[in-house]
PDB file of N, CA and C in Angstrom:
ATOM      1  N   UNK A   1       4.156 -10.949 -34.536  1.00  0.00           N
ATOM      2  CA  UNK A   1       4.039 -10.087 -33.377  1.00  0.00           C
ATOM      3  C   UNK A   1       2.568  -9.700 -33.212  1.00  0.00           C
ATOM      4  N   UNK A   2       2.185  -9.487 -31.826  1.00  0.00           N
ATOM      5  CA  UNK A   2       0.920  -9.151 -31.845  1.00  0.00           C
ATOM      6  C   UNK A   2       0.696  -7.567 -31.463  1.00  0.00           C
ATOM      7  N   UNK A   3      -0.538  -7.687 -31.656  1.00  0.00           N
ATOM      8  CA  UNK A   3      -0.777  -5.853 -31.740  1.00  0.00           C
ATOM      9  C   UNK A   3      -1.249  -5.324 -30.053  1.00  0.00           C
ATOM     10  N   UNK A   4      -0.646  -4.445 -29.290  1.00  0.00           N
ATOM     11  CA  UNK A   4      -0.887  -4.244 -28.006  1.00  0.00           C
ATOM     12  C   UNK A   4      -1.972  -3.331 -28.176  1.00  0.00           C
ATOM     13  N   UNK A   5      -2.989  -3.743 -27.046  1.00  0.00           N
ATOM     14  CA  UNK A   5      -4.398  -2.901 -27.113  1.00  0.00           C
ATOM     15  C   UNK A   5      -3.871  -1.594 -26.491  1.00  0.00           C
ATOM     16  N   UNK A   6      -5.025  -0.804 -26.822  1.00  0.00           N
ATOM     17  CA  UNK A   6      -5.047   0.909 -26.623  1.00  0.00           C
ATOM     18  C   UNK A   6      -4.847   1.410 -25.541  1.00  0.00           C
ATOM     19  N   UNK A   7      -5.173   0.472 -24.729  1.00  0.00           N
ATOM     20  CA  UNK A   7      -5.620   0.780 -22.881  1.00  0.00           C
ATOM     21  C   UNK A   7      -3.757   0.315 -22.590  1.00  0.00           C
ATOM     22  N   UNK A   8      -3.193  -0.997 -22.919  1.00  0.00           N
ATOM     23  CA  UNK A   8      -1.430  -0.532 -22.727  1.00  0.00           C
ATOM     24  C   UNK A   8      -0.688  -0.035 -23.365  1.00  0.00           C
ATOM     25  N   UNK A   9      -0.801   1.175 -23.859  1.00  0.00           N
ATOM     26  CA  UNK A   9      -0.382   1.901 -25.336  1.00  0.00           C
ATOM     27  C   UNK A   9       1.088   2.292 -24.314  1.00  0.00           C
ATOM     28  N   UNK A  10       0.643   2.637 -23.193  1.00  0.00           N
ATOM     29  CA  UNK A  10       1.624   3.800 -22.465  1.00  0.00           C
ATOM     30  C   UNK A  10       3.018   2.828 -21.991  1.00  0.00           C
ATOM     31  N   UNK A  11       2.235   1.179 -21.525  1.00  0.00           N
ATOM     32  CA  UNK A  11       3.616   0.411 -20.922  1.00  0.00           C
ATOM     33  C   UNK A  11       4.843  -0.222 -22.229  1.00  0.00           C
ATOM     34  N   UNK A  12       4.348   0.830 -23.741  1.00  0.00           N
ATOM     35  CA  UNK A  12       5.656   0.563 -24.292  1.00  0.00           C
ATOM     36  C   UNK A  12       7.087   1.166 -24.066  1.00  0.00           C
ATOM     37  N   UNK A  13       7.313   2.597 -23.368  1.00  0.00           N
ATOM     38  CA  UNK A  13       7.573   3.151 -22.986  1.00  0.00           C
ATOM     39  C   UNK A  13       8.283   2.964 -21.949  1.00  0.00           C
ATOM     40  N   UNK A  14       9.735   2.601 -21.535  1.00  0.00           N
ATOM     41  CA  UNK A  14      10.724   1.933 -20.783  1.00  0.00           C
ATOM     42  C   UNK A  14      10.579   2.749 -19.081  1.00  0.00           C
ATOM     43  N   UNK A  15      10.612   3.816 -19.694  1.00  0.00           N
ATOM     44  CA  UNK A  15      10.282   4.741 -18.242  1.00  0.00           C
ATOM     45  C   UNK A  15       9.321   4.712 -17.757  1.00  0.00           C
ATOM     46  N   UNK A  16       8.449   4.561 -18.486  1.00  0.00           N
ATOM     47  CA  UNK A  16       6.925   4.315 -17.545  1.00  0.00           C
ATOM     48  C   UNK A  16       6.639   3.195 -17.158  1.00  0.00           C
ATOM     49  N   UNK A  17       7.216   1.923 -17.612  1.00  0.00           N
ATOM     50  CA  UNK A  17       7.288   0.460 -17.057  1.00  0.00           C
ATOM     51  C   UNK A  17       8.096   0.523 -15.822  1.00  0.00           C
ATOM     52  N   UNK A  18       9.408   1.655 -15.889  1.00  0.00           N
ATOM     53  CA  UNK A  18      10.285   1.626 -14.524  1.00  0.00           C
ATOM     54  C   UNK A  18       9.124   2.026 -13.368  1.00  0.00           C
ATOM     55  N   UNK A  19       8.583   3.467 -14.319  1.00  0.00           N
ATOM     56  CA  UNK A  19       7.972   3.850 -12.719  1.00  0.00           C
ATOM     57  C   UNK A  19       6.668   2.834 -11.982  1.00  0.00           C
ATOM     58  N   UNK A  20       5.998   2.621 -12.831  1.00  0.00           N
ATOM     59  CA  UNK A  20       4.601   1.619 -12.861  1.00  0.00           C
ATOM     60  C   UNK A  20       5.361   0.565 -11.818  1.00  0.00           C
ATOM     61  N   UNK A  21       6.206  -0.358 -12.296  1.00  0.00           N
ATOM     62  CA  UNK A  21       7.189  -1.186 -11.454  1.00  0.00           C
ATOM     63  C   UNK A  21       7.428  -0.749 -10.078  1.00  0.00           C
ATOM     64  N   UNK A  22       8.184   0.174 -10.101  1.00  0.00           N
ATOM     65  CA  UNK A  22       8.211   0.644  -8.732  1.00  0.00           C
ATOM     66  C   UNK A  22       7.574   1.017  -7.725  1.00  0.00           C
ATOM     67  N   UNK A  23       6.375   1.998  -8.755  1.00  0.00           N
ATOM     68  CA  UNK A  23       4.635   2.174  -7.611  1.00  0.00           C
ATOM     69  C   UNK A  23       3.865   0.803  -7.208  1.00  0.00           C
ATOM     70  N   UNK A  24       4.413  -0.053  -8.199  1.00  0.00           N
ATOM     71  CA  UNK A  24       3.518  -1.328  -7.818  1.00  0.00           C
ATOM     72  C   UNK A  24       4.542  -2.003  -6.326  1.00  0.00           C
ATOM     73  N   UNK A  25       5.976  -2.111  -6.352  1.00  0.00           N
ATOM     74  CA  UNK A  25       6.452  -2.864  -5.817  1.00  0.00           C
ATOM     75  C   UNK A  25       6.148  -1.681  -4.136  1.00  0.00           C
ATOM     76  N   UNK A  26       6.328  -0.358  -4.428  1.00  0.00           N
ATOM     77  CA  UNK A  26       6.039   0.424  -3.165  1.00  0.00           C
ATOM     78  C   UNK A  26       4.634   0.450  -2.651  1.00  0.00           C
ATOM     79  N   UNK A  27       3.777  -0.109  -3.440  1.00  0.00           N
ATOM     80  CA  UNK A  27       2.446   0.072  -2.849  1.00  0.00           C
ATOM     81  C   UNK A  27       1.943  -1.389  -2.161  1.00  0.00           C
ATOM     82  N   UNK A  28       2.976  -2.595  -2.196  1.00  0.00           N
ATOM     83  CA  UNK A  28       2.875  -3.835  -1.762  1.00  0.00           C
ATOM     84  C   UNK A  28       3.631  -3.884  -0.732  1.00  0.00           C
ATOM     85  N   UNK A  29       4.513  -2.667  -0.354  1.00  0.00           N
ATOM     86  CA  UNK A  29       5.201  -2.494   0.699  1.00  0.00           C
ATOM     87  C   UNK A  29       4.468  -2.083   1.912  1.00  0.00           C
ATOM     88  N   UNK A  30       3.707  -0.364   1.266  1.00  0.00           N
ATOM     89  CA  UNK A  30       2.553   0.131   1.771  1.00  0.00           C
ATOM     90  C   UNK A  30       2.002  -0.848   3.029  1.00  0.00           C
ATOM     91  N   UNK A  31       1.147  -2.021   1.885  1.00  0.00           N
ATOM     92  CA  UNK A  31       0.059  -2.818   2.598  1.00  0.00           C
ATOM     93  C   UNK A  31       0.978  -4.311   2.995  1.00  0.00           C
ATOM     94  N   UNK A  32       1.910  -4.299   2.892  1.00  0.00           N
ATOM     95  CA  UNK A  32       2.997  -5.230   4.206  1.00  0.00           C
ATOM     96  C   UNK A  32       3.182  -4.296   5.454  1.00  0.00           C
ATOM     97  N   UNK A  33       3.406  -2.962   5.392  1.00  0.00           N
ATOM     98  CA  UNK A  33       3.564  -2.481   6.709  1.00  0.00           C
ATOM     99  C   UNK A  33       2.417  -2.380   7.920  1.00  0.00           C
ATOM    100  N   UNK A  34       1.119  -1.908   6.927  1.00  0.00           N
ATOM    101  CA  UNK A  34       0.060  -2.088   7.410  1.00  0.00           C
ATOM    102  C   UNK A  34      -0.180  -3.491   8.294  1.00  0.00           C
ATOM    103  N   UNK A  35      -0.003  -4.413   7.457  1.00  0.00           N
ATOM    104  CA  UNK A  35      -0.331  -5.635   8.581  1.00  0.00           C
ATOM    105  C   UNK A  35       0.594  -6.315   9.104  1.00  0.00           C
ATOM    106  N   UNK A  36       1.863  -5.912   8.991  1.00  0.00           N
ATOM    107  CA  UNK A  36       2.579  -6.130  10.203  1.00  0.00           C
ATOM    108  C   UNK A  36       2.368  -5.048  11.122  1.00  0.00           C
ATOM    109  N   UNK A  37       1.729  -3.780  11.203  1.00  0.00           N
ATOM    110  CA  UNK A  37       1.622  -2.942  12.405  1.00  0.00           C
ATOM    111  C   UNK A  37       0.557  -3.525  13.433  1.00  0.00           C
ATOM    112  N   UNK A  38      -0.703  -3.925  12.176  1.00  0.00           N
ATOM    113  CA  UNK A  38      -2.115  -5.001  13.119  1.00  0.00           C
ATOM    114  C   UNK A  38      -1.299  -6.049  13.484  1.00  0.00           C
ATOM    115  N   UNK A  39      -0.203  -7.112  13.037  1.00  0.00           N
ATOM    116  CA  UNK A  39       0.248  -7.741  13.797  1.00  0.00           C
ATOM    117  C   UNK A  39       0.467  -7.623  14.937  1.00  0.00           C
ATOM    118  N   UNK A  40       1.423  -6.707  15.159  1.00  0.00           N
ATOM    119  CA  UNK A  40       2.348  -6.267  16.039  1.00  0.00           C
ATOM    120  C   UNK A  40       1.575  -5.664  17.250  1.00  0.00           C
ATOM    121  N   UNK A  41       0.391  -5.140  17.009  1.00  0.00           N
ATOM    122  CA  UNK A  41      -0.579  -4.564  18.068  1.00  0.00           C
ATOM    123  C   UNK A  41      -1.223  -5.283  18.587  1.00  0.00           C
ATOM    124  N   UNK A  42      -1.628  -6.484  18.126  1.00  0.00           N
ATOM    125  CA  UNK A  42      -2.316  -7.450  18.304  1.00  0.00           C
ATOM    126  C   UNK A  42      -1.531  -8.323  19.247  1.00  0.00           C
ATOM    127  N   UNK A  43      -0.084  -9.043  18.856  1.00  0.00           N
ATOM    128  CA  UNK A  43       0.334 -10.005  19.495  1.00  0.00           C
ATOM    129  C   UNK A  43       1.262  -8.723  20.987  1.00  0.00           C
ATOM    130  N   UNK A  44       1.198  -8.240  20.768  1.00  0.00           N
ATOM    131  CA  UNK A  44       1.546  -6.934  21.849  1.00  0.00           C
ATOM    132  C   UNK A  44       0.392  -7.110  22.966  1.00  0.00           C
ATOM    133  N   UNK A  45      -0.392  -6.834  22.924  1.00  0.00           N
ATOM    134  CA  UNK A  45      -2.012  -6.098  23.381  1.00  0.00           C
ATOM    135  C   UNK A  45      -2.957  -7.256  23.474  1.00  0.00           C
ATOM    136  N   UNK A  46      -3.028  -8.530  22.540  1.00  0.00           N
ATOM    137  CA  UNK A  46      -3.856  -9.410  22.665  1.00  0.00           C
ATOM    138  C   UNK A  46      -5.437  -8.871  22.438  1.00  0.00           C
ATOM    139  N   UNK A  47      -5.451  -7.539  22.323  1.00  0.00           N
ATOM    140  CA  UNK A  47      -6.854  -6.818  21.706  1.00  0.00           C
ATOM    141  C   UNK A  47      -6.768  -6.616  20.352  1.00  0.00           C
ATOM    142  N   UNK A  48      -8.455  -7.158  20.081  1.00  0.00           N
ATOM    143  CA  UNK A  48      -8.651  -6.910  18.494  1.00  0.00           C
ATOM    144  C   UNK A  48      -8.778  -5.614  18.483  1.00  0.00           C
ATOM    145  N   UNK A  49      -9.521  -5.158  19.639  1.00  0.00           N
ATOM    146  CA  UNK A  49     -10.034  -3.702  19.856  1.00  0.00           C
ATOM    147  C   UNK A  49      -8.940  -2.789  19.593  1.00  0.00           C
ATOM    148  N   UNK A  50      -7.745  -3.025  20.430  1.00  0.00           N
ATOM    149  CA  UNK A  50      -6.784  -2.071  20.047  1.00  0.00           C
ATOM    150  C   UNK A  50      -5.977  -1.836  18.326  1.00  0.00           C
ATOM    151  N   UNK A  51      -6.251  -2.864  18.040  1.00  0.00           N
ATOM    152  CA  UNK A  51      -5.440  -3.275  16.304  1.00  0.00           C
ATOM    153  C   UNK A  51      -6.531  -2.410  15.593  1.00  0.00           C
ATOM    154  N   UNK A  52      -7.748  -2.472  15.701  1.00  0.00           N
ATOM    155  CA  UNK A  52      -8.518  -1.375  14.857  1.00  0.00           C
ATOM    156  C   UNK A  52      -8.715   0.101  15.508  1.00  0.00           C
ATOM    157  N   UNK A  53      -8.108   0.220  16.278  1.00  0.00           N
ATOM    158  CA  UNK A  53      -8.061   1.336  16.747  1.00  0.00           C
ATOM    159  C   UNK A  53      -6.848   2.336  16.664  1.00  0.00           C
ATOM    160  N   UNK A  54      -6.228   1.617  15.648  1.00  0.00           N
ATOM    161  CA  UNK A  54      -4.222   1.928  16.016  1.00  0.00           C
ATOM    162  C   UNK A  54      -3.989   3.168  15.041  1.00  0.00           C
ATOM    163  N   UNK A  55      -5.195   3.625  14.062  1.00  0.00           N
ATOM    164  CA  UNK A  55      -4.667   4.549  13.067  1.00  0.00           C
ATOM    165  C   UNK A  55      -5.463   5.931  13.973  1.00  0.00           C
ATOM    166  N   UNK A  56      -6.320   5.759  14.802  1.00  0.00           N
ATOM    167  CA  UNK A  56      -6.940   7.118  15.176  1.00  0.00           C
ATOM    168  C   UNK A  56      -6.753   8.272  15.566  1.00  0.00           C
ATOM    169  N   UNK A  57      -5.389   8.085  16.231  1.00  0.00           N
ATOM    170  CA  UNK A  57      -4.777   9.610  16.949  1.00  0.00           C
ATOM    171  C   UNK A  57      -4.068  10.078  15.759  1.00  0.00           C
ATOM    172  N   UNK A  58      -3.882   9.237  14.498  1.00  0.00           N
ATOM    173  CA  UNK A  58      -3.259  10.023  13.041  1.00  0.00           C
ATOM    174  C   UNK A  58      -4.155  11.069  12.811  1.00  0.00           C
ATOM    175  N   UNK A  59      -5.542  10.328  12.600  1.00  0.00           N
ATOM    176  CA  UNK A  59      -6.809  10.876  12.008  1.00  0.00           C
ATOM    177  C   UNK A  59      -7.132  12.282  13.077  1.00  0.00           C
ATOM    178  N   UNK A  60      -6.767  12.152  14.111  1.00  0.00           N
ATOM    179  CA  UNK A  60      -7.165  13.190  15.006  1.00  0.00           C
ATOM    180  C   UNK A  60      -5.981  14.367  15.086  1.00  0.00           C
ATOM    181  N   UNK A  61      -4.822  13.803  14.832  1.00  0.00           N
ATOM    182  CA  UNK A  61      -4.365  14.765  14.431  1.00  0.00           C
ATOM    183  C   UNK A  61      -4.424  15.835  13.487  1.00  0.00           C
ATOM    184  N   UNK A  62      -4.382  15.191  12.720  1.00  0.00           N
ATOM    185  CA  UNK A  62      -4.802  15.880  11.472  1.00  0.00           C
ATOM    186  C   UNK A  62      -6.036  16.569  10.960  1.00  0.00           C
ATOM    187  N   UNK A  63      -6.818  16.597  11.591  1.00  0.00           N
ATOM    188  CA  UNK A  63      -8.243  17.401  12.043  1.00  0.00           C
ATOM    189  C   UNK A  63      -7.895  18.495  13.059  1.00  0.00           C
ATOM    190  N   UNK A  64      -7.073  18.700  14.039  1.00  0.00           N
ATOM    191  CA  UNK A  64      -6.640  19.241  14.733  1.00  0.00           C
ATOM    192  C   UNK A  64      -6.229  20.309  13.638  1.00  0.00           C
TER     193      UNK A  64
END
């Protein structure tokens, strides 16, 4: 058997492999939604302009 380095000490630990697993598989979800939304704005709109422009009224809200 080999000896697991210091830095994965924590993924022996069944529960923390569940959660790690799951943040990984939700954070690949994350950045699938993301570019199917630039898809979707894009083949909608036919503007690049509008696809980089699609998160701004979030940002302005929230400054508000």
């Amino acid at each position: 058997m080999f000896e697991v380095p210091e830095a994965l000490r924590s993924l022996r630990s069944r529960d923390f492999r569940a959660f790690f697993g799951a943040q990984t598989i939700s954070q690949i979800g994350t950045y699938m939604l993301s570019v199917a939304e630039a898809w979707l704005v894009l083949s909608l709109t036919n503007s690049p302009l509008l696809m980089g422009a699609r998160r701004r009224p979030v940002i302005a809200r929230a400054t508000n």
